[in-house]
C-alpha atoms as a PDB file:
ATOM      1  CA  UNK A   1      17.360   5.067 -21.626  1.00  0.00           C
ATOM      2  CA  UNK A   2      13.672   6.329 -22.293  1.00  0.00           C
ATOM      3  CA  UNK A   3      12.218   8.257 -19.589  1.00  0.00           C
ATOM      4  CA  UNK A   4       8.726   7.303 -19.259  1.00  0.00           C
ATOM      5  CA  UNK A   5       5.450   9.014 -19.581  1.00  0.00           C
ATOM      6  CA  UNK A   6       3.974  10.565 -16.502  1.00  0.00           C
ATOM      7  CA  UNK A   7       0.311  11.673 -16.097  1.00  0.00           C
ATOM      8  CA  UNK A   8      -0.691  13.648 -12.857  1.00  0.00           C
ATOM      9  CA  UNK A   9      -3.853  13.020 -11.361  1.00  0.00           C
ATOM     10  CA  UNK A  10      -5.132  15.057  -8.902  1.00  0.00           C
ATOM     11  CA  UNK A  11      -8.465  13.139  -7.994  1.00  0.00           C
ATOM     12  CA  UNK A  12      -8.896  11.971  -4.642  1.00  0.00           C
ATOM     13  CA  UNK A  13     -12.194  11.019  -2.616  1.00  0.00           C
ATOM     14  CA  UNK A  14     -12.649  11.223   0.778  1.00  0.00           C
ATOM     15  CA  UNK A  15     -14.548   8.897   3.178  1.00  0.00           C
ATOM     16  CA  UNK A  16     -14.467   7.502   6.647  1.00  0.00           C
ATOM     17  CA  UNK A  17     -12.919   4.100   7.301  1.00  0.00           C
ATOM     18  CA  UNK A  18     -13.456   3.242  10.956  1.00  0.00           C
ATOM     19  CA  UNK A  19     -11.932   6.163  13.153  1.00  0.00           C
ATOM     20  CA  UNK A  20      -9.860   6.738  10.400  1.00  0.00           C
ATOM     21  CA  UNK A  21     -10.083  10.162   7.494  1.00  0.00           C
ATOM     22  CA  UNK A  22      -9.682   8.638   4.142  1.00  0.00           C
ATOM     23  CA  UNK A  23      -8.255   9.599   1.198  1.00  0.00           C
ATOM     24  CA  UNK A  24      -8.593   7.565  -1.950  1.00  0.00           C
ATOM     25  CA  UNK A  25      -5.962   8.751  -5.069  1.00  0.00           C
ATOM     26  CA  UNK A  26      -7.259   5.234  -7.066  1.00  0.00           C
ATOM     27  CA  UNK A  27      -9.942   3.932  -8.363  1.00  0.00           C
ATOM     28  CA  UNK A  28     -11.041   6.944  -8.613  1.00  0.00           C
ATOM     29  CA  UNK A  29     -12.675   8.782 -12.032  1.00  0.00           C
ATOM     30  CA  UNK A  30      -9.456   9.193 -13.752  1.00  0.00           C
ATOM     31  CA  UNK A  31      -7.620   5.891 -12.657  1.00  0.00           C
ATOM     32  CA  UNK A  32      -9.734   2.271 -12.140  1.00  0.00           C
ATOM     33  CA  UNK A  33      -6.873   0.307 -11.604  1.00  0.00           C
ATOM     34  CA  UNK A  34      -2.536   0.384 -12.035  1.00  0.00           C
ATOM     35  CA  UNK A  35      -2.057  -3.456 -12.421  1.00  0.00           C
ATOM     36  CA  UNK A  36      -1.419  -5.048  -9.945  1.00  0.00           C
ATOM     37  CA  UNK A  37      -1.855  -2.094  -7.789  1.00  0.00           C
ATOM     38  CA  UNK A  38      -5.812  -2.189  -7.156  1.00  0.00           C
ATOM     39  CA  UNK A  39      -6.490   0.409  -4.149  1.00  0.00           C
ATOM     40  CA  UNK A  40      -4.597   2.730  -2.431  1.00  0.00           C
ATOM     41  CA  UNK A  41      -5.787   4.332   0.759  1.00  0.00           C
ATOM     42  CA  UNK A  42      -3.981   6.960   2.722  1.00  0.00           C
ATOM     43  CA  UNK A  43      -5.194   8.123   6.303  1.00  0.00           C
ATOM     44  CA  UNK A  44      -4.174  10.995   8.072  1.00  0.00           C
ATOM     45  CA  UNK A  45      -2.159  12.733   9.263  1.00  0.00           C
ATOM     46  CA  UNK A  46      -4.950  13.012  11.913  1.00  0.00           C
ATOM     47  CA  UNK A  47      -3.755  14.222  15.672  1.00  0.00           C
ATOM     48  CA  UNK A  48      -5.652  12.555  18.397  1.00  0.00           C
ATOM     49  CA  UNK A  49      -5.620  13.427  22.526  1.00  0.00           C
ATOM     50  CA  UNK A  50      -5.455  10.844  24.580  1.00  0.00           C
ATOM     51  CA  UNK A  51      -8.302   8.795  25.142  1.00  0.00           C
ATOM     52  CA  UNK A  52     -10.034  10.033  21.536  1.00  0.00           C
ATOM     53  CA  UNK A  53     -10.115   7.462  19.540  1.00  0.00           C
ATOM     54  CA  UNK A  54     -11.193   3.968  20.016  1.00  0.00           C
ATOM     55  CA  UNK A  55      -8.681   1.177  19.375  1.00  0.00           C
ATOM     56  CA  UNK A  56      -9.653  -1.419  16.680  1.00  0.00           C
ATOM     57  CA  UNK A  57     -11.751  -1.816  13.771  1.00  0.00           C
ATOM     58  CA  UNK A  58     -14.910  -4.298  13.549  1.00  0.00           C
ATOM     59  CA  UNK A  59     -13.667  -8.028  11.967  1.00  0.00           C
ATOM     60  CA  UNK A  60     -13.740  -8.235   8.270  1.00  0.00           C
ATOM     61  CA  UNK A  61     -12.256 -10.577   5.462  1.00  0.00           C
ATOM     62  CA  UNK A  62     -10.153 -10.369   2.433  1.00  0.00           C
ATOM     63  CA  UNK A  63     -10.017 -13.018  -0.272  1.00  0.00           C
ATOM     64  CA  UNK A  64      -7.748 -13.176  -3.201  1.00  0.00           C
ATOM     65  CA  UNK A  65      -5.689 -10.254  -2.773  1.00  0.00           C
ATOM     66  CA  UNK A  66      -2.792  -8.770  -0.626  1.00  0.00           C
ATOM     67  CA  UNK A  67      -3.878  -5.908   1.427  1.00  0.00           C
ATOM     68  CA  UNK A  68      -0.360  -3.842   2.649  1.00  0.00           C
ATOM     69  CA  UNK A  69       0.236  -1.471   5.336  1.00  0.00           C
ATOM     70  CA  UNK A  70       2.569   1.333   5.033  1.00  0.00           C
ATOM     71  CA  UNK A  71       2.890   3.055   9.257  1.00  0.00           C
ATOM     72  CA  UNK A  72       4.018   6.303   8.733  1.00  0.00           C
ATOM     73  CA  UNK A  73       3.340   7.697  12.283  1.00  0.00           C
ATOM     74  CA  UNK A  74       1.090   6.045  15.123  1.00  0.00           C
ATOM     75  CA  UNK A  75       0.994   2.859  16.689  1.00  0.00           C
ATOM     76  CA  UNK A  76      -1.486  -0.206  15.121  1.00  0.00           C
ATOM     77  CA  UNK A  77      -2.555  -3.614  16.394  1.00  0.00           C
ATOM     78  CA  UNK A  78      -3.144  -6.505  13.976  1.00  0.00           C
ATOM     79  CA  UNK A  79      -4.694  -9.767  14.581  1.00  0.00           C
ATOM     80  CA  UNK A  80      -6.401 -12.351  12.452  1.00  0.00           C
ATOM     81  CA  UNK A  81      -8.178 -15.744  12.067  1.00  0.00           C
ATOM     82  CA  UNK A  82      -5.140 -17.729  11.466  1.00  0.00           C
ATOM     83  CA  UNK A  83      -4.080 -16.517  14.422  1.00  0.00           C
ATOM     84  CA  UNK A  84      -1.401 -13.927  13.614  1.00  0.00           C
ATOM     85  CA  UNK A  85      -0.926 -11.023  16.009  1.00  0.00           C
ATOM     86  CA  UNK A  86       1.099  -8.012  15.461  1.00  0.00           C
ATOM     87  CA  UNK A  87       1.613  -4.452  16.712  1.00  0.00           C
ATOM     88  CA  UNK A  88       3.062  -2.455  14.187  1.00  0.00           C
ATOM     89  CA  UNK A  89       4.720   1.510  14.959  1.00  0.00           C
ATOM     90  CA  UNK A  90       6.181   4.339  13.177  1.00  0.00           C
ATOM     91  CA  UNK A  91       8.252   3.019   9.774  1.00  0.00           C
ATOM     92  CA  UNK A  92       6.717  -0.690  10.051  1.00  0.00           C
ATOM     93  CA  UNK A  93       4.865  -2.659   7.274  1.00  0.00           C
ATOM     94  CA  UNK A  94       1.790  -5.554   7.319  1.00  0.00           C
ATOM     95  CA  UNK A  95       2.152  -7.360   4.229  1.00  0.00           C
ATOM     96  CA  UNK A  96      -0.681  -9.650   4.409  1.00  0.00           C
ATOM     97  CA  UNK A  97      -1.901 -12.225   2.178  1.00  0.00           C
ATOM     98  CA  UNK A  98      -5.229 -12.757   2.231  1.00  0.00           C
ATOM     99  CA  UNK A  99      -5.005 -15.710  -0.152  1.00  0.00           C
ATOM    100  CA  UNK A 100      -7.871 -18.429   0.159  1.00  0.00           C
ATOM    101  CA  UNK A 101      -9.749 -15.928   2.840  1.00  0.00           C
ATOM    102  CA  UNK A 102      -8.998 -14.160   5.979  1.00  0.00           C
ATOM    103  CA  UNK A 103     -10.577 -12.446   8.955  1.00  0.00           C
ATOM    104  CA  UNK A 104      -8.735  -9.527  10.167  1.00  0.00           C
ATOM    105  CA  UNK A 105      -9.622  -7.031  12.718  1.00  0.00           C
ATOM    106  CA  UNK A 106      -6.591  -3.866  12.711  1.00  0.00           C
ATOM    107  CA  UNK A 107      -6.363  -0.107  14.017  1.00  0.00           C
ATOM    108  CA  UNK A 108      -5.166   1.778  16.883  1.00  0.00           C
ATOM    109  CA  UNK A 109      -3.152  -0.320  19.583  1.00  0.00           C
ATOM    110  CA  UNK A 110      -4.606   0.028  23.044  1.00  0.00           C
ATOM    111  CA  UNK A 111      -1.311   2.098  24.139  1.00  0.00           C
ATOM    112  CA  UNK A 112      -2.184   4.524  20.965  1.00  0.00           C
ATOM    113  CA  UNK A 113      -5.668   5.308  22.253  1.00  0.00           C
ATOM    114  CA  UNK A 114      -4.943   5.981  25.806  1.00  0.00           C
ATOM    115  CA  UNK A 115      -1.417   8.221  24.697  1.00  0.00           C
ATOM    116  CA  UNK A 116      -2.823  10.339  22.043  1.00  0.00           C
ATOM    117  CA  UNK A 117      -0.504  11.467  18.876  1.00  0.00           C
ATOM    118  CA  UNK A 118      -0.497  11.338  15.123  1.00  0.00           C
ATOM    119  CA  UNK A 119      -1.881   8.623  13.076  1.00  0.00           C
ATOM    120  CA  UNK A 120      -0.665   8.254   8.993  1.00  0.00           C
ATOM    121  CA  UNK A 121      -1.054   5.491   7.329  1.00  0.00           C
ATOM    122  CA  UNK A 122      -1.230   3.989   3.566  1.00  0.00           C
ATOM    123  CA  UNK A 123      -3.007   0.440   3.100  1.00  0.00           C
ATOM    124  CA  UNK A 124      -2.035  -0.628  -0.481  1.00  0.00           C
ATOM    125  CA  UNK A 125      -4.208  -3.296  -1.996  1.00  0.00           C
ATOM    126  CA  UNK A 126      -2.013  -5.932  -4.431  1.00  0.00           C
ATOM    127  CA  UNK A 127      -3.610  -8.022  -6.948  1.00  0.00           C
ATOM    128  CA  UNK A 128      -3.173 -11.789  -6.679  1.00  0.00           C
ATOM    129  CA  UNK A 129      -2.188 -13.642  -9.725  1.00  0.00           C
ATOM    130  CA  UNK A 130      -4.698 -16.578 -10.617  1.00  0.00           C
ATOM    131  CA  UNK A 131      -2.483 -19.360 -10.202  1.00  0.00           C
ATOM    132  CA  UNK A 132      -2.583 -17.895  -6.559  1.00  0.00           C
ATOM    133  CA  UNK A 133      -5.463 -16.070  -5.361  1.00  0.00           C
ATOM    134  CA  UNK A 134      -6.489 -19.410  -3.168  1.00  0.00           C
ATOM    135  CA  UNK A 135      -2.976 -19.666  -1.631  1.00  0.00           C
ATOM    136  CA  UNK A 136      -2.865 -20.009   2.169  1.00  0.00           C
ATOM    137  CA  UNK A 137      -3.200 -17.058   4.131  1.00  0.00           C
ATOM    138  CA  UNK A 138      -0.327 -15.772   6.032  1.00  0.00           C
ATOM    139  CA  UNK A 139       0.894 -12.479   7.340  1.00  0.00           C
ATOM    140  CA  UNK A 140       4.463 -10.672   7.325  1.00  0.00           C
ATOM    141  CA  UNK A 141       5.472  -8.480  10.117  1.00  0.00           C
ATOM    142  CA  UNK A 142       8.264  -6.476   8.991  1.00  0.00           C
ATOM    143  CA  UNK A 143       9.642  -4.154  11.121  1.00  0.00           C
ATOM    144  CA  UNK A 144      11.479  -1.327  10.357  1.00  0.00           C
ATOM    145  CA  UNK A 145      14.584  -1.844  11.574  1.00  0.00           C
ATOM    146  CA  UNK A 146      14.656  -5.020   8.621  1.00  0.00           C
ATOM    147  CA  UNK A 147      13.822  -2.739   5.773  1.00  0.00           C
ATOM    148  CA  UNK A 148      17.358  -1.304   4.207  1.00  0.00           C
ATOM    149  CA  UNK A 149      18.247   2.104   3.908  1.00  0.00           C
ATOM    150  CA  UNK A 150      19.923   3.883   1.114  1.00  0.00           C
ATOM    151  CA  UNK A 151      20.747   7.401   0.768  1.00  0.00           C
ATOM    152  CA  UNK A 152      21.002   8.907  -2.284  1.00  0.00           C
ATOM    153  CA  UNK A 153      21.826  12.582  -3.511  1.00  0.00           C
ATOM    154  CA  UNK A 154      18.912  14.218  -1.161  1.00  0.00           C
ATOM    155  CA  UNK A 155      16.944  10.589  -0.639  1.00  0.00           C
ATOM    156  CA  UNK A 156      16.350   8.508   1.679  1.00  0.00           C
ATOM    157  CA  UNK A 157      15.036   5.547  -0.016  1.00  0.00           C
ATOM    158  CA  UNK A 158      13.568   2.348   2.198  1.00  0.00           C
ATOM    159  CA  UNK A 159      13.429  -0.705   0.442  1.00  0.00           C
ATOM    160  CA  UNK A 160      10.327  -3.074   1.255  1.00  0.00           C
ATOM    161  CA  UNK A 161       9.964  -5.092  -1.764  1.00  0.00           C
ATOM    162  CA  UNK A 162      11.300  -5.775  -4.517  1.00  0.00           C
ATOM    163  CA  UNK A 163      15.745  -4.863  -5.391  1.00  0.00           C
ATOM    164  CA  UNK A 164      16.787  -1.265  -5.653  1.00  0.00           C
ATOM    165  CA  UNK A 165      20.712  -0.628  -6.839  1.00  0.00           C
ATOM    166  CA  UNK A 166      21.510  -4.195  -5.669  1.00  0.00           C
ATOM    167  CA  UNK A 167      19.454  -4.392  -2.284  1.00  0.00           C
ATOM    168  CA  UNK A 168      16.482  -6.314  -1.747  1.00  0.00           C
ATOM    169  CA  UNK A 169      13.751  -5.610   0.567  1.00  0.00           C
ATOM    170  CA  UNK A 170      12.573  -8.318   2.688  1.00  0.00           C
ATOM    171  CA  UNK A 171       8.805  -8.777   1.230  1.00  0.00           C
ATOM    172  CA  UNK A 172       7.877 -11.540  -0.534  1.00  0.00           C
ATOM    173  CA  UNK A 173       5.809 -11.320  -3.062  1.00  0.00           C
ATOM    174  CA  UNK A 174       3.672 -13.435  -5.281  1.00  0.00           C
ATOM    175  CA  UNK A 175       4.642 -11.485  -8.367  1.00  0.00           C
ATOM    176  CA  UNK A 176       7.696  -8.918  -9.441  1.00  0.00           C
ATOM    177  CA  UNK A 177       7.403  -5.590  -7.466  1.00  0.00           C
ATOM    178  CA  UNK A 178       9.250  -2.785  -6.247  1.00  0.00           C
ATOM    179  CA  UNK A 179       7.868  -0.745  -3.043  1.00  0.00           C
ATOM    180  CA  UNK A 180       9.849   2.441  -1.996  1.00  0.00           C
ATOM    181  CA  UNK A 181       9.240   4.029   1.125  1.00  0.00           C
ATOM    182  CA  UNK A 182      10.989   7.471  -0.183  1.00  0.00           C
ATOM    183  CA  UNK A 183      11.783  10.663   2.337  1.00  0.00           C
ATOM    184  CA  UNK A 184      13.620  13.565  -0.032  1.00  0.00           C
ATOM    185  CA  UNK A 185      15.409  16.899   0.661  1.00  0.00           C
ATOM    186  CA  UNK A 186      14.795  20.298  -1.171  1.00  0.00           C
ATOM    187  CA  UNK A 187      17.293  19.871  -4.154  1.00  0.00           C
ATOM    188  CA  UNK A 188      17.334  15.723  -4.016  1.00  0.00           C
ATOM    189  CA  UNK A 189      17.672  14.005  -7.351  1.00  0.00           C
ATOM    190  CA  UNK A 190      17.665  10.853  -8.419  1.00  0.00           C
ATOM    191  CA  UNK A 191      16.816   7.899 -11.616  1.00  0.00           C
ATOM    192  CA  UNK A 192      14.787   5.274 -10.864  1.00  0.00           C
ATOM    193  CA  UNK A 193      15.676   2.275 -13.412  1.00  0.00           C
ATOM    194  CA  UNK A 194      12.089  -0.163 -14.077  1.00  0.00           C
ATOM    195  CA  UNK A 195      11.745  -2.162 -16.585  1.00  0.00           C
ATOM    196  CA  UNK A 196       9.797  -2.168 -19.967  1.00  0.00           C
ATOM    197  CA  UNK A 197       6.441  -3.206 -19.516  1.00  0.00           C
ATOM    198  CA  UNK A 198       6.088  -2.429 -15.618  1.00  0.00           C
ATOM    199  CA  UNK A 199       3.215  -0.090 -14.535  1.00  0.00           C
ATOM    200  CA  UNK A 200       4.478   2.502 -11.885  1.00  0.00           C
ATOM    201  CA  UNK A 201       2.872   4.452  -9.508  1.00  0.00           C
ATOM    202  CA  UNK A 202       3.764   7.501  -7.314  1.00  0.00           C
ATOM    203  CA  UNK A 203       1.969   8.846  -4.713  1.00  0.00           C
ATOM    204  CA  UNK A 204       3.013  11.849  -2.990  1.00  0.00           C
ATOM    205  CA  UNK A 205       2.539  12.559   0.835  1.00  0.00           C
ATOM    206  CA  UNK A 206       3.647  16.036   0.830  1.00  0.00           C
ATOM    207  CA  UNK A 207       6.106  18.065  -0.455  1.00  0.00           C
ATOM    208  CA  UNK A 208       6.903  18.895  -4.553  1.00  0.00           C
ATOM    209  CA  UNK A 209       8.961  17.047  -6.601  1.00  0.00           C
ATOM    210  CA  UNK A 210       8.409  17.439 -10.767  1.00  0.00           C
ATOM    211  CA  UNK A 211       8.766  13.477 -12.235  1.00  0.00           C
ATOM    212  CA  UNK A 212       9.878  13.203 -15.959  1.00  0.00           C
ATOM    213  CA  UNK A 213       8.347  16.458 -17.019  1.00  0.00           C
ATOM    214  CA  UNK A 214       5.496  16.721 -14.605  1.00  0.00           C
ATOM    215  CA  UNK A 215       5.167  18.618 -11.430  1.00  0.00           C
ATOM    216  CA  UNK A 216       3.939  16.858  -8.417  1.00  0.00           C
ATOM    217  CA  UNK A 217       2.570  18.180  -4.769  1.00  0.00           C
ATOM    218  CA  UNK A 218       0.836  16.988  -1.959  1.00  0.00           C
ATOM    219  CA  UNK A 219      -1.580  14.083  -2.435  1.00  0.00           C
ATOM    220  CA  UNK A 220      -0.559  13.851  -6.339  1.00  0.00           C
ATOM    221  CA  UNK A 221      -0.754  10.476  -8.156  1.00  0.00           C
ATOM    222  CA  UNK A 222       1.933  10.008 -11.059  1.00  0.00           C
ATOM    223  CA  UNK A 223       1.146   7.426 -12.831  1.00  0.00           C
ATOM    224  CA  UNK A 224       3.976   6.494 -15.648  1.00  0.00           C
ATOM    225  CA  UNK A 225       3.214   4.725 -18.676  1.00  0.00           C
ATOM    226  CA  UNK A 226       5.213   1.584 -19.334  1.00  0.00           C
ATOM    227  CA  UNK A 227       6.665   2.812 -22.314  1.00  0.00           C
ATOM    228  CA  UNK A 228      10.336   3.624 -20.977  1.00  0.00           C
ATOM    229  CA  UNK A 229      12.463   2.140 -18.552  1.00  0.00           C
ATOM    230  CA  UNK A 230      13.378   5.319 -16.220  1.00  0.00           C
ATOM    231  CA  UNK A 231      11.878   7.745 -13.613  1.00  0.00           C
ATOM    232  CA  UNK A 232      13.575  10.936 -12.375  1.00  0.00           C
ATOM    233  CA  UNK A 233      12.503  12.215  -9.150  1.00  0.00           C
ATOM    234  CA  UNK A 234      13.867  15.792  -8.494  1.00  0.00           C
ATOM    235  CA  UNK A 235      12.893  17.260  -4.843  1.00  0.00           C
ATOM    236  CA  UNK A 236      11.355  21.228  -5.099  1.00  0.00           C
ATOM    237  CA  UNK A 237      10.823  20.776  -1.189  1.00  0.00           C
ATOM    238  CA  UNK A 238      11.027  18.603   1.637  1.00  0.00           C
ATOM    239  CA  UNK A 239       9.033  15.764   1.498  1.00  0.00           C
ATOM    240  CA  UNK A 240       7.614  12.214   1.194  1.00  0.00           C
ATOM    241  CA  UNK A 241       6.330   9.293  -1.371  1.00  0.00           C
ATOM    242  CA  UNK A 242       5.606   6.382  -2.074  1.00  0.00           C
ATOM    243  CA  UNK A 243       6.897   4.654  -5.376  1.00  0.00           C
ATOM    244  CA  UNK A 244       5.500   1.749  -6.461  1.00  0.00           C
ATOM    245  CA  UNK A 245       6.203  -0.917  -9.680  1.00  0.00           C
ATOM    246  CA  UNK A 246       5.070  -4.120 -11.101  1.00  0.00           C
ATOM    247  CA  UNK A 247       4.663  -6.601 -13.339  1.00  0.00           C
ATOM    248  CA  UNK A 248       1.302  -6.231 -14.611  1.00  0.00           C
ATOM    249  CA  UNK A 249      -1.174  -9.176 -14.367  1.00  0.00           C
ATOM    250  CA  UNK A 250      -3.023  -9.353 -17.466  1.00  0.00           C
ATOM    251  CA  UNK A 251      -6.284 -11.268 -16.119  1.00  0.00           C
ATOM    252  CA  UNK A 252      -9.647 -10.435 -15.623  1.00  0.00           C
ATOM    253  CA  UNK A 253     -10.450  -8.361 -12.509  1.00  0.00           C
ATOM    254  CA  UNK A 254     -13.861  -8.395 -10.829  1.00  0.00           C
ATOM    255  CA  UNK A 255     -14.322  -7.242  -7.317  1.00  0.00           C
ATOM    256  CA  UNK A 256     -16.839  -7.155  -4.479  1.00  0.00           C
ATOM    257  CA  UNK A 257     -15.791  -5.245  -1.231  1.00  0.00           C
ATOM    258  CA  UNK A 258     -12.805  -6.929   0.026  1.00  0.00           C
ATOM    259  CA  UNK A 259     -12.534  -9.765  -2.211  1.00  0.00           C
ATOM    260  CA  UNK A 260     -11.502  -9.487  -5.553  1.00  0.00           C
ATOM    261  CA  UNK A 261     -11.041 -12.659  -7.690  1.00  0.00           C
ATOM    262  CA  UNK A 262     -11.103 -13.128 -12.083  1.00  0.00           C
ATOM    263  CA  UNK A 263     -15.207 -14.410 -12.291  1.00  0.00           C
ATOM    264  CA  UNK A 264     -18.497 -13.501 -10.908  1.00  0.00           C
ATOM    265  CA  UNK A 265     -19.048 -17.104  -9.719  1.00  0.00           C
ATOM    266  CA  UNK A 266     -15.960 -17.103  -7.530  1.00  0.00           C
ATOM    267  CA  UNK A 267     -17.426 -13.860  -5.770  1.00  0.00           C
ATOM    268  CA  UNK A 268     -20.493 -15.651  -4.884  1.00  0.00           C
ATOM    269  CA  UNK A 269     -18.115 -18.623  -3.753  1.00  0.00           C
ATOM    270  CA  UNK A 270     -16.527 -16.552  -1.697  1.00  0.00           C
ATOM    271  CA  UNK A 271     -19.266 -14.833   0.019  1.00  0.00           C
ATOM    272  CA  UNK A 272     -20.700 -18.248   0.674  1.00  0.00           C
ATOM    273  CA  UNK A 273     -17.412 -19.229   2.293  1.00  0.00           C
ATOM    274  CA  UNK A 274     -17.663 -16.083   4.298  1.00  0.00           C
ATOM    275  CA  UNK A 275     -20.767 -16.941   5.579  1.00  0.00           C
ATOM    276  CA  UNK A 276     -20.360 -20.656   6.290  1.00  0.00           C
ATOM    277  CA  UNK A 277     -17.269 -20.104   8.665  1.00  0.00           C
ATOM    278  CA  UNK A 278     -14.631 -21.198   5.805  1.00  0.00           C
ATOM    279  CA  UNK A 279     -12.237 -18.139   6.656  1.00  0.00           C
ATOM    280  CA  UNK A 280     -12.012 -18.758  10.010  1.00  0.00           C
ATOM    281  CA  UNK A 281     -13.173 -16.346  12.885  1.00  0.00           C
ATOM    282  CA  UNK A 282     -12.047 -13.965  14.771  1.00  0.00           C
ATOM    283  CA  UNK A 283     -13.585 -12.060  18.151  1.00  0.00           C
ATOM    284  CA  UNK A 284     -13.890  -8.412  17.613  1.00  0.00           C
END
């Protein structure tokens, strides 16, 4: 089978996101989108004593899209206008679905502030397909101890979404998608088998790995082309990623901070919803 195409990007910017130091691999100036992958934000590793950093961010809501939560290290507390609460630690995922419009507050659990320790995190922001962007909300806890484990030649590969060699992860998603949680060895190698047409990300935490002809290191994007239907992964160093394929969704995109829906009317529709109480609230 064709191997496909990799470009490395090396563009990230930085900002601060509540307590939290940001990095931003996409949109950035080389990569708007990687449908349906819209945003990906990684934070940290940061180290914080106890009693440095305040727990929580301020309430804010999400329409039309699925913002994701990949806890690397650290402790996080979740809750939101539907009601959902959850406290998420080291290896867990938030797969949320803002849907129709939600009010979520998240960030470091109480017990995180007062013990101290390292935070790293990666929020992922999925595209909603039309036919769904005004489904009901709802939120999935998954813990890590639901997510499978495979090990393979150097790899340890956790399955949240999507099938990988016959095992399915236990997201559900709105449309086809394959999230990797990925911790390699020096030496590690492995084929990744996607099919035609899927976009496919990979986003490297640290370590080197070179990717069908490219060489990857810390905070690298590889972003593959969806001309082929493989990706090798071969470990220079210890390490980590995340790998990430879809289905594109060929439909318009238009965004406004946290809501992203197909037409500029349905932005102002959902700003006006905001502001008449329609998502719900939620006490800081």
């Amino acid at each position: 089978m064709k191997e496909k195409t990799a470009i490395r990007h090396t563009d990230l910017q930085h900002m601060s996101v509540g307590p939290f130091n940001v990095k931003q691999p996409f949109p950035s100036a080389g990569i708007e989108q990687v449908s349906p992958f819209l945003l990906l934000h990684h934070a940290g590793p940061d180290v914080y004593a106890p009693g440095a950093i305040k727990a929580r961010l301020s309430p804010h809501p999400h329409r039309g899209f699925e913002p994701v939560t990949f806890l690397y290290s650290g402790k996080i507390h979740h809750k939101d206008s539907t009601g959902s609460e959850g406290f998420l630690e080291s290896g867990d995922v938030q797969w949320m679905t803002a849907g129709s419009g939600i009010i979520h507050s998240e960030g470091p659990s109480v017990a995180f502030a007062n013990e101290g320790g390292t935070m790293e995190l990666i929020q992922l922001w999925v595209n909603l397909p039309r036919d769904h962007k005004m489904t009901t909300p709802k939120y999935q806890d998954i813990k890590k101890a639901s997510i499978p484990v495979l090990q393979e030649n150097g790899f340890e590969i956790n399955i949240v979404a999507g099938e990988y060699k016959g095992i399915k992860g236990p997201a559900s998603t709105f449309t086809p998608i394959l999230a990797l949680m990925m911790h390699f060895t020096e030496g590690g190698f492995i084929t990744v088998d996607i099919p035609t047409g899927y976009n496919t990300v990979a986003y490297l935490l640290n370590g080197k790995i070179t990717s069908n002809g490219i060489d990857l290191e810390q905070y690298n994007t590889a972003i593959y082309k969806p001309d082929g239907e493989t990706v090798t992964l071969s470990a220079q160093t210890n390490g980590q990623l995340l790998f990430l394929s879809g289905q594109p969704i060929n439909e318009p995109v238009i965004s406004y901070g946290p809501f992203v829906m197909n037409y500029p009317g349905e932005i102002k529709q959902a700003i006006l919803d905001f502001e008449n109480g329609k998502m719900g609230v939620l006490e800081s």
